[in-house]
C-alpha atoms as a PDB file:
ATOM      1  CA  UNK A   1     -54.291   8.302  53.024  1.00  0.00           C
ATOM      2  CA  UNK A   2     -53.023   7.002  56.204  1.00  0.00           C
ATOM      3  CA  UNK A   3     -50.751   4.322  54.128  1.00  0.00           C
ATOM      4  CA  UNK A   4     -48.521   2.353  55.811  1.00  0.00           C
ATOM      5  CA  UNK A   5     -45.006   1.309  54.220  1.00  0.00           C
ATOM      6  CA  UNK A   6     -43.943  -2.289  54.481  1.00  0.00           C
ATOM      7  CA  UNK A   7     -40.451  -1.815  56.244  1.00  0.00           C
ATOM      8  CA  UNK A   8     -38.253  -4.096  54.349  1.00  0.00           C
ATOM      9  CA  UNK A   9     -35.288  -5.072  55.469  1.00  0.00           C
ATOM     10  CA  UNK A  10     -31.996  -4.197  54.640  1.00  0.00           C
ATOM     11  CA  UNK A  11     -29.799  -6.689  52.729  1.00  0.00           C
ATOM     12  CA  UNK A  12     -25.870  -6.051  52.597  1.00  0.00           C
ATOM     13  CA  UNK A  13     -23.593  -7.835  50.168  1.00  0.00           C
ATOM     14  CA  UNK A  14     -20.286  -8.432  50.886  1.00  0.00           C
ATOM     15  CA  UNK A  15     -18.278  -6.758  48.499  1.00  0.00           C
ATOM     16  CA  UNK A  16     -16.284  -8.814  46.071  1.00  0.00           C
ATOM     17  CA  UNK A  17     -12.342  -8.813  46.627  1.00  0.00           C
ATOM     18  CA  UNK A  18      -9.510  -9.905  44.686  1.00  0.00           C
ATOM     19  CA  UNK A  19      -7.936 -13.594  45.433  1.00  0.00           C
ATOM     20  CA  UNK A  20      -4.980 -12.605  47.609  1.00  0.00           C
ATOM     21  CA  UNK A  21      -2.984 -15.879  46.093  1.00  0.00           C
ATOM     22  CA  UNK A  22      -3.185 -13.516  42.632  1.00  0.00           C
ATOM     23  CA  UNK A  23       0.815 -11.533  42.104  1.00  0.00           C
ATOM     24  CA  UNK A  24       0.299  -8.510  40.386  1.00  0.00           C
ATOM     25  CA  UNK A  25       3.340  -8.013  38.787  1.00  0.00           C
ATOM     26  CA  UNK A  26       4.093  -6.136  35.365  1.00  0.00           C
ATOM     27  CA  UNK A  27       5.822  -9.363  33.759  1.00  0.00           C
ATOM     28  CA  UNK A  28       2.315 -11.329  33.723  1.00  0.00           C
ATOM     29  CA  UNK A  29       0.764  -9.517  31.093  1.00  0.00           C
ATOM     30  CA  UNK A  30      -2.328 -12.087  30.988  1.00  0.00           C
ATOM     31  CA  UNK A  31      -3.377 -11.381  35.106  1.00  0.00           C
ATOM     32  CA  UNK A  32      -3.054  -7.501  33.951  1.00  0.00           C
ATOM     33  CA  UNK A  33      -5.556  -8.439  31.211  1.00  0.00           C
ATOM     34  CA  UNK A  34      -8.145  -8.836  33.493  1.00  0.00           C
ATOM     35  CA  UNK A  35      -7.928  -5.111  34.636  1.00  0.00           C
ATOM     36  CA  UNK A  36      -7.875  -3.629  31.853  1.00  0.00           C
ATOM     37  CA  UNK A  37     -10.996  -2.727  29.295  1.00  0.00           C
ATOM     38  CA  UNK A  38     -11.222  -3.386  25.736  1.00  0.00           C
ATOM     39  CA  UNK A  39     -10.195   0.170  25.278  1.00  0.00           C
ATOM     40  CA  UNK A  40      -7.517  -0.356  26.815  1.00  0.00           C
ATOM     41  CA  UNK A  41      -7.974   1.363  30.318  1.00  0.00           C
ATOM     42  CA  UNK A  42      -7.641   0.635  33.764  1.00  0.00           C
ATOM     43  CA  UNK A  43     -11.147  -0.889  35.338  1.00  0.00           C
ATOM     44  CA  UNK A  44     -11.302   0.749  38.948  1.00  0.00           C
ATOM     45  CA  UNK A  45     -11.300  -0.552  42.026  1.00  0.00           C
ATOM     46  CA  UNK A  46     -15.327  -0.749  43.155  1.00  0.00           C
ATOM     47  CA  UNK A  47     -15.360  -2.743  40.056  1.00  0.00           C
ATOM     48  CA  UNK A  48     -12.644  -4.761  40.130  1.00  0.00           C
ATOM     49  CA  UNK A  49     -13.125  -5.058  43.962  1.00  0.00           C
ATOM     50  CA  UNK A  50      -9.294  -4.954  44.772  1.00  0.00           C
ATOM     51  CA  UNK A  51      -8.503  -2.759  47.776  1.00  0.00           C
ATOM     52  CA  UNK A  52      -6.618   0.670  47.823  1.00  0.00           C
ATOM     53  CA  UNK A  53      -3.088  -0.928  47.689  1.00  0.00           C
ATOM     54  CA  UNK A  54      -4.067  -3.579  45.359  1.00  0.00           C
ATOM     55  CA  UNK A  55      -5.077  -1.035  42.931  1.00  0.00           C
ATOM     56  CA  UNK A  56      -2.108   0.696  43.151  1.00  0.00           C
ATOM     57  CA  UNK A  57       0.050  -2.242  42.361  1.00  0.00           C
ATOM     58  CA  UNK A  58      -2.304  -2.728  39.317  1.00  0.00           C
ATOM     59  CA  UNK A  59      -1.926   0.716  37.983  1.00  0.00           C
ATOM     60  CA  UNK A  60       1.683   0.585  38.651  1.00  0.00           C
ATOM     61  CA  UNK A  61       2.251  -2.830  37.058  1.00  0.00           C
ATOM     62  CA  UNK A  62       0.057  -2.035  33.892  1.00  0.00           C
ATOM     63  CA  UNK A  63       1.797   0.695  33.403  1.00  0.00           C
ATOM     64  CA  UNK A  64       4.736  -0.454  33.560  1.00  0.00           C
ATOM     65  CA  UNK A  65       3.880  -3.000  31.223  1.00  0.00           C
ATOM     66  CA  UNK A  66       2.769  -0.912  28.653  1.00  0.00           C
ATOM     67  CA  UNK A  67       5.495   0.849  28.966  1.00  0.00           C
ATOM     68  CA  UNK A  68       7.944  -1.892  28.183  1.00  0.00           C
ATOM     69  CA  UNK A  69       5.220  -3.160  25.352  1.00  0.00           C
ATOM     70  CA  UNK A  70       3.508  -5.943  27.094  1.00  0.00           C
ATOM     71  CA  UNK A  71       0.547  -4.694  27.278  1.00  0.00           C
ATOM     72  CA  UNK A  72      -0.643  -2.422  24.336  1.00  0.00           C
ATOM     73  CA  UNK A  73      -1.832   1.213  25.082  1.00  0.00           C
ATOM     74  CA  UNK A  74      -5.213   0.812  23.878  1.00  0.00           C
ATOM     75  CA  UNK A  75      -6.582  -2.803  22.853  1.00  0.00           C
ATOM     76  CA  UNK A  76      -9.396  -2.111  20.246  1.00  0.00           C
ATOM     77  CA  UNK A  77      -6.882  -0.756  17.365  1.00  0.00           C
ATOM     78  CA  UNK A  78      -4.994  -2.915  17.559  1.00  0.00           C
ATOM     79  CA  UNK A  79      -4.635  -4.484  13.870  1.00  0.00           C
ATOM     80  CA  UNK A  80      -2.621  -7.877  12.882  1.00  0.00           C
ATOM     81  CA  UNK A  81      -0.023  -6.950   9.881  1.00  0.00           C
ATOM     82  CA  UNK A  82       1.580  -9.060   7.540  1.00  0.00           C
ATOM     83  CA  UNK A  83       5.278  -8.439   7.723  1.00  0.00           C
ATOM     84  CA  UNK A  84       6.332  -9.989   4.591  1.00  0.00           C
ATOM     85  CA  UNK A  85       3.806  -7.804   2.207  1.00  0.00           C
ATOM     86  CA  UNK A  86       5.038  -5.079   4.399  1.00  0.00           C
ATOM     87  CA  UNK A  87       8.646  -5.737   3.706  1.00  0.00           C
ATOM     88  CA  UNK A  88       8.351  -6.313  -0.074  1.00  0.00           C
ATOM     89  CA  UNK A  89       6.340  -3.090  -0.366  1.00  0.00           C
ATOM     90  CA  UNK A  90       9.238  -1.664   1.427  1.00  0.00           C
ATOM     91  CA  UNK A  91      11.931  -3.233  -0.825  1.00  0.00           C
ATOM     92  CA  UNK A  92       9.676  -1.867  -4.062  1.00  0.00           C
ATOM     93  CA  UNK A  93       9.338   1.224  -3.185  1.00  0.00           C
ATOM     94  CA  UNK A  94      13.401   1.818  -2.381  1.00  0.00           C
ATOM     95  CA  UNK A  95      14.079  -0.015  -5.892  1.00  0.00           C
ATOM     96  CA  UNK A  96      12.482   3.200  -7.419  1.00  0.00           C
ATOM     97  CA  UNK A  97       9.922   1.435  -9.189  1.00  0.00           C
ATOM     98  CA  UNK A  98       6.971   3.307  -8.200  1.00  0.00           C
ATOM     99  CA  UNK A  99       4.708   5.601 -10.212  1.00  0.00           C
ATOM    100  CA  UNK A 100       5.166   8.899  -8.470  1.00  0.00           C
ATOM    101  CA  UNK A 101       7.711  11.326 -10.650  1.00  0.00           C
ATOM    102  CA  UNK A 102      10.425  11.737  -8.723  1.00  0.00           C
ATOM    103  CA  UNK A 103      10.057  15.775  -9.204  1.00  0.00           C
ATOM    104  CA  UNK A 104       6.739  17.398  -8.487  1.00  0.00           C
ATOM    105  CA  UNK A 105       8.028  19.705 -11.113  1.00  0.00           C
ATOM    106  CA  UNK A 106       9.380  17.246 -13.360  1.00  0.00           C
ATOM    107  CA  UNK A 107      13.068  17.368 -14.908  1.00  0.00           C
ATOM    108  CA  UNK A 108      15.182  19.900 -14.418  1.00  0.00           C
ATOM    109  CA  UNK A 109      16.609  22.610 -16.998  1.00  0.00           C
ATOM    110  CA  UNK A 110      19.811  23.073 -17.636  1.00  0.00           C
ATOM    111  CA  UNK A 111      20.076  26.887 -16.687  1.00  0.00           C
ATOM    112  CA  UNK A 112      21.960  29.341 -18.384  1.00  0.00           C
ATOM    113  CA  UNK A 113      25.427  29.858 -17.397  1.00  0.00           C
ATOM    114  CA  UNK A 114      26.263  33.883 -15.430  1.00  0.00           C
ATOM    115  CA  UNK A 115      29.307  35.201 -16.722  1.00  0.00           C
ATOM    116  CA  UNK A 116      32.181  34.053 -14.236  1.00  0.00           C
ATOM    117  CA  UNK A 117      30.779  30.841 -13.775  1.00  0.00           C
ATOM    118  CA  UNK A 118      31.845  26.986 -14.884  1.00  0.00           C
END
């Protein structure tokens, strides 16, 4: 039972960093891309392997971004429209040809007249 262990040696890898020639800035929505998952939040930073006050530019910037609509708040929902059906649907539907009554209670009665009134 007297076992032995092989002692292996230790192996360290050099963690990854982010190419310091890279600007974060908010108005380059396609290097934001890159931190950002496809649900639309912010990798961290012993993934992305940026340091402390590269991350904070990132959050910063992609926030930023989003905020001014360059970047969307969430990615996967995201869903391509058509504006021209959108518009004519529009334009039908303020034309007052659709099927809906325009009372839930249908038309109104004429009520009875109180004395004193015209």
């Amino acid at each position: 039972m007297a076992g032995g262990r092989k002692k292996r040696r230790l192996m360290f890898r050099r963690k990854r960093t982010l190419d310091p020639s890279i600007v974060i800035d908010y108005k380059n929505p396609d290097v934001l891309r890159r931190f950002v998952t496809d649900r639309g939040k912010i990798i961290p930073r012993r993934i992305s392997g940026a340091t402390a006050k590269q991350q904070r530019a990132i959050c910063l910037a992609v926030k930023r971004a989003r905020y001014l609509a360059l970047l969307p708040y969430s990615l996967g929902h995201r869903q391509e429209r058509n504006f021209a059906t959108e518009m004519s649907a529009i334009a039908t539907s303020a034309m007052g040809t659709s099927s809906r009554p325009s009372s839930p209670r249908g038309p109104r009665e004429d009520k009875p007249m109180r004395d004193g009134e015209e």
